[in-house]
Protein backbone atom coordinates (compact mmCIF):
# COMPACT_ATOMS: atom_id res chain seq x y z
CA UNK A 1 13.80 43.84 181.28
CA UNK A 2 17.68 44.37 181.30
CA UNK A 3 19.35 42.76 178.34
CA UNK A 4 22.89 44.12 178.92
CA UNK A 5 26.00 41.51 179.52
CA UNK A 6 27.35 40.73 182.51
CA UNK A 7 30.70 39.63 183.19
CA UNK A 8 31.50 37.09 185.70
CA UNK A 9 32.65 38.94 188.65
CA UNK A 10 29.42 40.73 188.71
CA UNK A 11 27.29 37.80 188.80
CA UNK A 12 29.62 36.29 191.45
CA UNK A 13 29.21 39.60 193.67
CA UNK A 14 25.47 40.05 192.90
CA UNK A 15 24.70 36.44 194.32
CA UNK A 16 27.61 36.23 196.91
CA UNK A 17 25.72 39.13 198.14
CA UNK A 18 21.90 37.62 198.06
CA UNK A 19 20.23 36.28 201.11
CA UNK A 20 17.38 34.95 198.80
CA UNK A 21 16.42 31.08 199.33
CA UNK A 22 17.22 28.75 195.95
CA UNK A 23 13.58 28.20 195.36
CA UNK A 24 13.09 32.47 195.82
CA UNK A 25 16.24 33.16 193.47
CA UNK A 26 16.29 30.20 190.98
CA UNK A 27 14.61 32.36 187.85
CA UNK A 28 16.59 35.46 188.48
CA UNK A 29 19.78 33.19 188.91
CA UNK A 30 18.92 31.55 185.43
CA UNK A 31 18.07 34.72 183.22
CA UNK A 32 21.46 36.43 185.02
CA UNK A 33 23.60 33.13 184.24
CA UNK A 34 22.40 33.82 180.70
CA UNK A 35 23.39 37.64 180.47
CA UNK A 36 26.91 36.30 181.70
CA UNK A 37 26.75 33.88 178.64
CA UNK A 38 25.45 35.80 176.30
CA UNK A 39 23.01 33.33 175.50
CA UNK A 40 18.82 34.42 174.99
CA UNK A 41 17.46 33.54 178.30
CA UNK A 42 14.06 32.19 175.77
CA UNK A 43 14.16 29.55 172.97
CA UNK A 44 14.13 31.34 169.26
CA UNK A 45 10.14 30.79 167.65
CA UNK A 46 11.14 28.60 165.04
């Protein structure tokens, strides 16, 4: 599993680019939203 950043355009052109349905693409769509963010695509174990 990929943890690099992604900026913006790259998302955009990754999923301007997908023929995938939303049900199909909704978890790769998520943990890629999250690598645009920055943000850890799990909750910290508290």
């Amino acid at each position: 599993m990929s943890h690099a950043r992604r900026t913006l355009p790259e998302f955009a052109a990754t999923w301007a680019r997908s023929t995938l349905t939303e049900r199909a693409a909704a978890q790769q769509h998520f943990l890629d939203l999250c690598k645009v963010w920055a943000s850890p695509s799990r909750p910290r174990q508290t």
